[in-house]
PDB file of N, CA and C in Angstrom:
ATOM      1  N   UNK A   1    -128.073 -97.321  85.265  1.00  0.00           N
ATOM      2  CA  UNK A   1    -128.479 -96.141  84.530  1.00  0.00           C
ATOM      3  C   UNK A   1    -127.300 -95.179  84.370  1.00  0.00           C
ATOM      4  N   UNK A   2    -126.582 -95.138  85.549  1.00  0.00           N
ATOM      5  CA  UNK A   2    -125.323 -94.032  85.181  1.00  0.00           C
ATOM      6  C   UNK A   2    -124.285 -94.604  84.243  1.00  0.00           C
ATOM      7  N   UNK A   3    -124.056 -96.120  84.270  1.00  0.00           N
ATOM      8  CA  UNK A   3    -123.518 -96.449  83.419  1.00  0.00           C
ATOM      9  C   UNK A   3    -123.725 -96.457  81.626  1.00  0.00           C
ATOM     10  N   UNK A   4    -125.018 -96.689  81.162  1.00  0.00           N
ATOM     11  CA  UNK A   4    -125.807 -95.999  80.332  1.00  0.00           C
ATOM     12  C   UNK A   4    -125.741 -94.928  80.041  1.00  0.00           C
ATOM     13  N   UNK A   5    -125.993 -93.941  80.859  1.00  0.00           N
ATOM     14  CA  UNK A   5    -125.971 -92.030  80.992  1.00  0.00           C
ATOM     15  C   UNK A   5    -124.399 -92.223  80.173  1.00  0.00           C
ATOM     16  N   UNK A   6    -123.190 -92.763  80.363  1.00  0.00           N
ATOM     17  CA  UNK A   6    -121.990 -92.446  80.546  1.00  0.00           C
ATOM     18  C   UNK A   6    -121.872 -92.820  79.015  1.00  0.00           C
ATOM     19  N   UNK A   7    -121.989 -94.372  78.538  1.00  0.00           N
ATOM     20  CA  UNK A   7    -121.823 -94.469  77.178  1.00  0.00           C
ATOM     21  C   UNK A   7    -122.610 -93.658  76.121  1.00  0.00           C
ATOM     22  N   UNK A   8    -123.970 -93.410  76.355  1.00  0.00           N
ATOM     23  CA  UNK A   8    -124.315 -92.458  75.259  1.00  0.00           C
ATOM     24  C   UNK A   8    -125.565 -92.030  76.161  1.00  0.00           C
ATOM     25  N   UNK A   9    -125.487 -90.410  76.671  1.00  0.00           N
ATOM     26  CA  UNK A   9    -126.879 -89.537  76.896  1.00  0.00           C
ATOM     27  C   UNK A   9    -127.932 -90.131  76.286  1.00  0.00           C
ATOM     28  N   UNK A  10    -127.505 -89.549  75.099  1.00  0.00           N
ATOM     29  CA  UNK A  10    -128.812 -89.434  74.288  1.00  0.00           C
ATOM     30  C   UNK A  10    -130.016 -90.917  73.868  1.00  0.00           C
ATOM     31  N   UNK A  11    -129.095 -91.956  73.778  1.00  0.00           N
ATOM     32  CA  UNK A  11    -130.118 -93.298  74.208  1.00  0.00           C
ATOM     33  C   UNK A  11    -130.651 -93.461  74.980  1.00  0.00           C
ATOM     34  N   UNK A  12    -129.805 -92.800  76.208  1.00  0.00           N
ATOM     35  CA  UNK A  12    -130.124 -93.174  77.862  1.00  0.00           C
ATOM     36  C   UNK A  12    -131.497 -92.475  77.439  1.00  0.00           C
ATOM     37  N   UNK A  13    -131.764 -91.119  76.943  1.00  0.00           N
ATOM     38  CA  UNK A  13    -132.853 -90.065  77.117  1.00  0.00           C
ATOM     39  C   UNK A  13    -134.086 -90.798  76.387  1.00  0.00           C
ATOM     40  N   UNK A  14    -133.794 -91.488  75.362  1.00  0.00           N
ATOM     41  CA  UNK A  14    -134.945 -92.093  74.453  1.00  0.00           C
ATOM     42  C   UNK A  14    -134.942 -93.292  74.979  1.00  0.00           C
ATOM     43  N   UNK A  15    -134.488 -93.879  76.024  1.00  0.00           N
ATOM     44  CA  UNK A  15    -134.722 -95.263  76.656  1.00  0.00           C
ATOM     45  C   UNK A  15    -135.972 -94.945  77.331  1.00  0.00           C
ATOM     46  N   UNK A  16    -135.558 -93.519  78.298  1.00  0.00           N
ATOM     47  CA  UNK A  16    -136.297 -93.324  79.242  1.00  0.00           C
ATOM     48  C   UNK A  16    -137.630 -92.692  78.999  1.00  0.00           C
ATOM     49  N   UNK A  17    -137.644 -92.062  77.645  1.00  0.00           N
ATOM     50  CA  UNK A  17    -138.956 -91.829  77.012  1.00  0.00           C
ATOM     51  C   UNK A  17    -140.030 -92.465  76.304  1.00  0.00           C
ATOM     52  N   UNK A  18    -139.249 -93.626  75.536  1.00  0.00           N
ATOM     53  CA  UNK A  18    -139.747 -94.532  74.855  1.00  0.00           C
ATOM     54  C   UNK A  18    -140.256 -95.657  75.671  1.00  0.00           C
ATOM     55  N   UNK A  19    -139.669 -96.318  76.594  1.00  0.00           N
ATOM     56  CA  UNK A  19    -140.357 -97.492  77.556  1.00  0.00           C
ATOM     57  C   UNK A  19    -141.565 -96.807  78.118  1.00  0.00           C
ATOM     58  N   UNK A  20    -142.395 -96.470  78.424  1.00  0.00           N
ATOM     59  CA  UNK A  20    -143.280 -96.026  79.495  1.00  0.00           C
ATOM     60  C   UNK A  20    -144.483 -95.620  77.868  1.00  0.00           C
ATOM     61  N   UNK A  21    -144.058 -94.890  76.866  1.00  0.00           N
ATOM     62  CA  UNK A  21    -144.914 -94.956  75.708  1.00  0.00           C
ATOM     63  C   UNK A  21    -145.130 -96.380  75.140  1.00  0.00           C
ATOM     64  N   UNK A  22    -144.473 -96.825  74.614  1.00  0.00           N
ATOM     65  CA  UNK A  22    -144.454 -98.581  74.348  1.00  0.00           C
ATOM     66  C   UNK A  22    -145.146 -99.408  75.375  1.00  0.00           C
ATOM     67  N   UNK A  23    -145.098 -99.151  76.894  1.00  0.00           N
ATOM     68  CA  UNK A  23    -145.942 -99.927  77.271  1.00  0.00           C
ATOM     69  C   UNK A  23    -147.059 -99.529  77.790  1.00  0.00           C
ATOM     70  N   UNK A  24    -147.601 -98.428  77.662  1.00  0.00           N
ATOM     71  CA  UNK A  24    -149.234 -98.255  77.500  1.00  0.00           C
ATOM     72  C   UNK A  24    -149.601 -98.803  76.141  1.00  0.00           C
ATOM     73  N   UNK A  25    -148.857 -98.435  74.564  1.00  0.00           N
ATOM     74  CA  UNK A  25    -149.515 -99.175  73.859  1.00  0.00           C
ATOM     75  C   UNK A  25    -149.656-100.945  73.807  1.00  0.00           C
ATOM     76  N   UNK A  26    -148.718-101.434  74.988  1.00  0.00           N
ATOM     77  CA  UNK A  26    -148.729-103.105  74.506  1.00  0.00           C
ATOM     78  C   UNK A  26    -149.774-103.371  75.470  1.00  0.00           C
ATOM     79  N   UNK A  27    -150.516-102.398  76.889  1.00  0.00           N
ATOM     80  CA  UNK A  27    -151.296-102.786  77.204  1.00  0.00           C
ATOM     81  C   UNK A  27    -152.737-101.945  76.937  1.00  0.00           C
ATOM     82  N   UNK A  28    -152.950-101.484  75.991  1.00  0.00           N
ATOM     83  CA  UNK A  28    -154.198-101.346  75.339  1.00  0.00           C
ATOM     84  C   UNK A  28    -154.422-102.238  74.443  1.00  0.00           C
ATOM     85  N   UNK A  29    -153.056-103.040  73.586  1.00  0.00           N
ATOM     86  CA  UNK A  29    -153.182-104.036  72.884  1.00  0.00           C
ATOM     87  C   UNK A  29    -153.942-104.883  73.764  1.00  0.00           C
ATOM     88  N   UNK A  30    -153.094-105.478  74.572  1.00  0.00           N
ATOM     89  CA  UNK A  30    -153.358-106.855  75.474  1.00  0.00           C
ATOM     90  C   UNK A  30    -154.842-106.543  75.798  1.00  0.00           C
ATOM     91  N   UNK A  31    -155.091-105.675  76.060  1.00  0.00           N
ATOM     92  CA  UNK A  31    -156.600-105.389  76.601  1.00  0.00           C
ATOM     93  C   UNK A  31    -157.713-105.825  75.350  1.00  0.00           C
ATOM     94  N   UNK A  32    -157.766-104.967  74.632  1.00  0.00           N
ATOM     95  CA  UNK A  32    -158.544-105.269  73.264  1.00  0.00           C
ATOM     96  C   UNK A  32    -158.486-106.900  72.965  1.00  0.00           C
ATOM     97  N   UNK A  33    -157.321-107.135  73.201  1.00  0.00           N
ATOM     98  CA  UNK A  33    -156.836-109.259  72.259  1.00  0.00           C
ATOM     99  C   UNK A  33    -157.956-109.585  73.094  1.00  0.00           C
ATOM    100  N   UNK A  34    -158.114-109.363  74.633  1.00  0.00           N
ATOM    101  CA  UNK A  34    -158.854-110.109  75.360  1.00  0.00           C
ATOM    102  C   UNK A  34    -160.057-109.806  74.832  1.00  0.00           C
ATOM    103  N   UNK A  35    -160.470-108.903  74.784  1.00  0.00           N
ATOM    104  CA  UNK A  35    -161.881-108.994  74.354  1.00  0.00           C
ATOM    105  C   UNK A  35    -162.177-109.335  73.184  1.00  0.00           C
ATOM    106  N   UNK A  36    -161.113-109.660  72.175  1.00  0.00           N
ATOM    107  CA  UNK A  36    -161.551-110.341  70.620  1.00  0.00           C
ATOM    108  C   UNK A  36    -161.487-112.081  71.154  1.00  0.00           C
ATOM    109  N   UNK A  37    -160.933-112.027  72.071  1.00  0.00           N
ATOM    110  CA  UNK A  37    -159.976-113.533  72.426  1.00  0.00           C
ATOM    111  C   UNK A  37    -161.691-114.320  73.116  1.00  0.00           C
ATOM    112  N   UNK A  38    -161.955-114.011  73.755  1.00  0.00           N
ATOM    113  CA  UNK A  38    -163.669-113.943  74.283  1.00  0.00           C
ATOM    114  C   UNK A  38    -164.642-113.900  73.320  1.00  0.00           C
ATOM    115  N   UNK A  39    -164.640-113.039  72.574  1.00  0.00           N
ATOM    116  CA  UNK A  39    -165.616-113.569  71.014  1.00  0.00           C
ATOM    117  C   UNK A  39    -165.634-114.666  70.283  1.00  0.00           C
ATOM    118  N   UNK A  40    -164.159-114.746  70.153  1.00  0.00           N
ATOM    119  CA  UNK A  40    -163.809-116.173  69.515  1.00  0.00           C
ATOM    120  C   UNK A  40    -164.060-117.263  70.080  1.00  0.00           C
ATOM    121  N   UNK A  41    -163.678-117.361  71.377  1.00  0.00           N
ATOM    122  CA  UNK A  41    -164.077-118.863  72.310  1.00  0.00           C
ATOM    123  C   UNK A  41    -165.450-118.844  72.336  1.00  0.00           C
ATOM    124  N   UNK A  42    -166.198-117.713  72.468  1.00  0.00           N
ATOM    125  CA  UNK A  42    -168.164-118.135  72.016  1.00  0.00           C
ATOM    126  C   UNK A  42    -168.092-118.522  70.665  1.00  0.00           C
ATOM    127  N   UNK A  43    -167.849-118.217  69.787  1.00  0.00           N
ATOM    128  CA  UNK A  43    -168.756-118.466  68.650  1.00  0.00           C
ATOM    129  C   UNK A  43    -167.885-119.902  68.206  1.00  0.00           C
ATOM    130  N   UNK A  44    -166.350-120.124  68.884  1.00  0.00           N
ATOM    131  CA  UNK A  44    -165.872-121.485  68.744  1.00  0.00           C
ATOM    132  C   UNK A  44    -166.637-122.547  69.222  1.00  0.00           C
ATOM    133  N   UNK A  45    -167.105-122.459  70.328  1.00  0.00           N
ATOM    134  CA  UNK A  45    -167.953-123.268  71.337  1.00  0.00           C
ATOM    135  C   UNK A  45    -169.291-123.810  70.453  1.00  0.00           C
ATOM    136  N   UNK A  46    -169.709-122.364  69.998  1.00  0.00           N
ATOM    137  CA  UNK A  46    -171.027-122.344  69.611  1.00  0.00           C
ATOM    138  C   UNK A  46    -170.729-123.243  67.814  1.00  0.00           C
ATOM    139  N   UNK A  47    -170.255-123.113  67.496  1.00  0.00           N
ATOM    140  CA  UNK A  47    -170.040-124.375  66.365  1.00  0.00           C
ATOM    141  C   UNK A  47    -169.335-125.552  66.883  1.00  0.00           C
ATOM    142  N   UNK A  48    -168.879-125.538  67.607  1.00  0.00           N
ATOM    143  CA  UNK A  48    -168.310-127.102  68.673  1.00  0.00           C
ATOM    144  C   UNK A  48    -168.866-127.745  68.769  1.00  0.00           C
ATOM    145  N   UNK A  49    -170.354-126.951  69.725  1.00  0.00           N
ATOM    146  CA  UNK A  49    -171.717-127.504  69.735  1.00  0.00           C
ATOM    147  C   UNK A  49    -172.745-128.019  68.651  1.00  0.00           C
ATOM    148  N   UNK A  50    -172.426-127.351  67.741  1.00  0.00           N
ATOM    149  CA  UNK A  50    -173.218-127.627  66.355  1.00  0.00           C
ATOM    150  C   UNK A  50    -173.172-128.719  65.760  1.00  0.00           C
ATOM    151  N   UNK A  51    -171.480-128.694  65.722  1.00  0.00           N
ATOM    152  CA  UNK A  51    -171.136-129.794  65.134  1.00  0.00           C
ATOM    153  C   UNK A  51    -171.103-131.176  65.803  1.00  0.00           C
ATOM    154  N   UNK A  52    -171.162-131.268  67.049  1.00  0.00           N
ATOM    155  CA  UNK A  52    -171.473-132.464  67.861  1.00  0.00           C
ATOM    156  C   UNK A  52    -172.993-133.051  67.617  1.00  0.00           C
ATOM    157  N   UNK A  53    -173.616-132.129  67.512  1.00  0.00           N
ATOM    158  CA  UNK A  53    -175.203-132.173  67.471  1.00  0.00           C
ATOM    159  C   UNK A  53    -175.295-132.940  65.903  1.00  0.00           C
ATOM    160  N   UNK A  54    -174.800-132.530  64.853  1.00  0.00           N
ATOM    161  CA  UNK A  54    -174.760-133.018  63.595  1.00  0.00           C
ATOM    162  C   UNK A  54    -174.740-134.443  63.443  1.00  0.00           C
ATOM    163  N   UNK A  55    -173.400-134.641  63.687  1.00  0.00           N
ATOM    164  CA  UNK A  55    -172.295-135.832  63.732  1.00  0.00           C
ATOM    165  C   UNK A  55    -172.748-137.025  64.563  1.00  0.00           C
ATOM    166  N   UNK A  56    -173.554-136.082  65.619  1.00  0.00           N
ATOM    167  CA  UNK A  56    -174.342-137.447  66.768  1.00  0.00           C
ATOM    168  C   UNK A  56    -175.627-137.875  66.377  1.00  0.00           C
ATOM    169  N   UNK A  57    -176.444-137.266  65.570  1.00  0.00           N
ATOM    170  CA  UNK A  57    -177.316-137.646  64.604  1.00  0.00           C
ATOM    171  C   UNK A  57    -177.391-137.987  63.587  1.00  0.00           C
ATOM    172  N   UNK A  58    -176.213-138.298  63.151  1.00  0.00           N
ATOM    173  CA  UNK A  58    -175.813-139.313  61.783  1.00  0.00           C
ATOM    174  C   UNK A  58    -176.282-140.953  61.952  1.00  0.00           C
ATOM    175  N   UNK A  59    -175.929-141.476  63.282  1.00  0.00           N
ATOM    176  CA  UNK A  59    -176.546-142.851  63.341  1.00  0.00           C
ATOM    177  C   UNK A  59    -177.938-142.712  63.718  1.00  0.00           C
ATOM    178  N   UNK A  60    -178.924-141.808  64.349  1.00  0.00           N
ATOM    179  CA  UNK A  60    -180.219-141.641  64.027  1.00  0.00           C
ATOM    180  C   UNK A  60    -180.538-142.070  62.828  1.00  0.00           C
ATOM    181  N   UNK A  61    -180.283-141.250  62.047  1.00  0.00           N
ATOM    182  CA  UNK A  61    -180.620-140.915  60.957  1.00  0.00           C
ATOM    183  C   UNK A  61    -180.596-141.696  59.809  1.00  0.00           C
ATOM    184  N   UNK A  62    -179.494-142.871  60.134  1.00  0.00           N
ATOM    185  CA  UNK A  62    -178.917-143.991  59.280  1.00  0.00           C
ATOM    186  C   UNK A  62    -179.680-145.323  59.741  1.00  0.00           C
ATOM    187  N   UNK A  63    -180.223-145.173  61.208  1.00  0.00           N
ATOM    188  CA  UNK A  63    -181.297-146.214  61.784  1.00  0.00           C
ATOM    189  C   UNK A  63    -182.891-145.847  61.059  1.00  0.00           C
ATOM    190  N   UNK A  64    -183.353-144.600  60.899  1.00  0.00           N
ATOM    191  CA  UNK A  64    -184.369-144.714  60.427  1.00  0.00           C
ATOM    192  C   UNK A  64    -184.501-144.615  59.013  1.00  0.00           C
ATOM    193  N   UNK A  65    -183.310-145.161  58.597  1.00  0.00           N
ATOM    194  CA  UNK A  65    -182.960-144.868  56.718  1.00  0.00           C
ATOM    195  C   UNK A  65    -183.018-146.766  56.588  1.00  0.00           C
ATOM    196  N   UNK A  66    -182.608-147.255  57.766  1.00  0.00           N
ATOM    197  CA  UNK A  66    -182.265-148.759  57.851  1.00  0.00           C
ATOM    198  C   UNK A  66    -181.449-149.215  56.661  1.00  0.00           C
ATOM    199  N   UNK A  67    -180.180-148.691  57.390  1.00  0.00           N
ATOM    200  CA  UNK A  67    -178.764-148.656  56.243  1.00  0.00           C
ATOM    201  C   UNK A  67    -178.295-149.396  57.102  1.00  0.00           C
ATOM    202  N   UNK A  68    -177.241-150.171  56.337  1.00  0.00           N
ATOM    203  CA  UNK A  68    -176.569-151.143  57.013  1.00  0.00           C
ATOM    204  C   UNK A  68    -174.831-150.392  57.337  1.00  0.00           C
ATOM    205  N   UNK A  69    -174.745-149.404  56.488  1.00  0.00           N
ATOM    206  CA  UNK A  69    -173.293-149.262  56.818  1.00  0.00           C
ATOM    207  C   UNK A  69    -173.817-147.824  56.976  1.00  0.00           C
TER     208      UNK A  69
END
């Protein structure tokens, strides 16, 4: 830091003001992602599921159609 202080004050001063603002906003970011990040893995799941359910009732469906292919 004194070495800093020595080449230019005035960065040194906006180093020391600016880090500590910047990282409350990257962790209100990070906070919020998580909770969009959690929405997404339900409603991913929840068509994951859907679509397994679909796709696995295609040969049902082709047995009581009595299709050959």
């Amino acid at each position: 830091m004194v070495f800093l202080w020595f080449i230019s004050w005035k960065l040194t001063l906006f180093m020391l003001v600016a880090t500590p603002i910047f990282s409350i906003f990257i962790l209100l970011f990070i906070r919020s992602m998580k909770k969009y990040k959690k929405i997404y893995q339900d409603s991913l799941a929840k068509a994951n599921s859907l679509a397994n359910e679909v796709f696995g009732n295609v040969r049902v469906v082709k047995s009581f159609a009595t299709e050959q292919k």
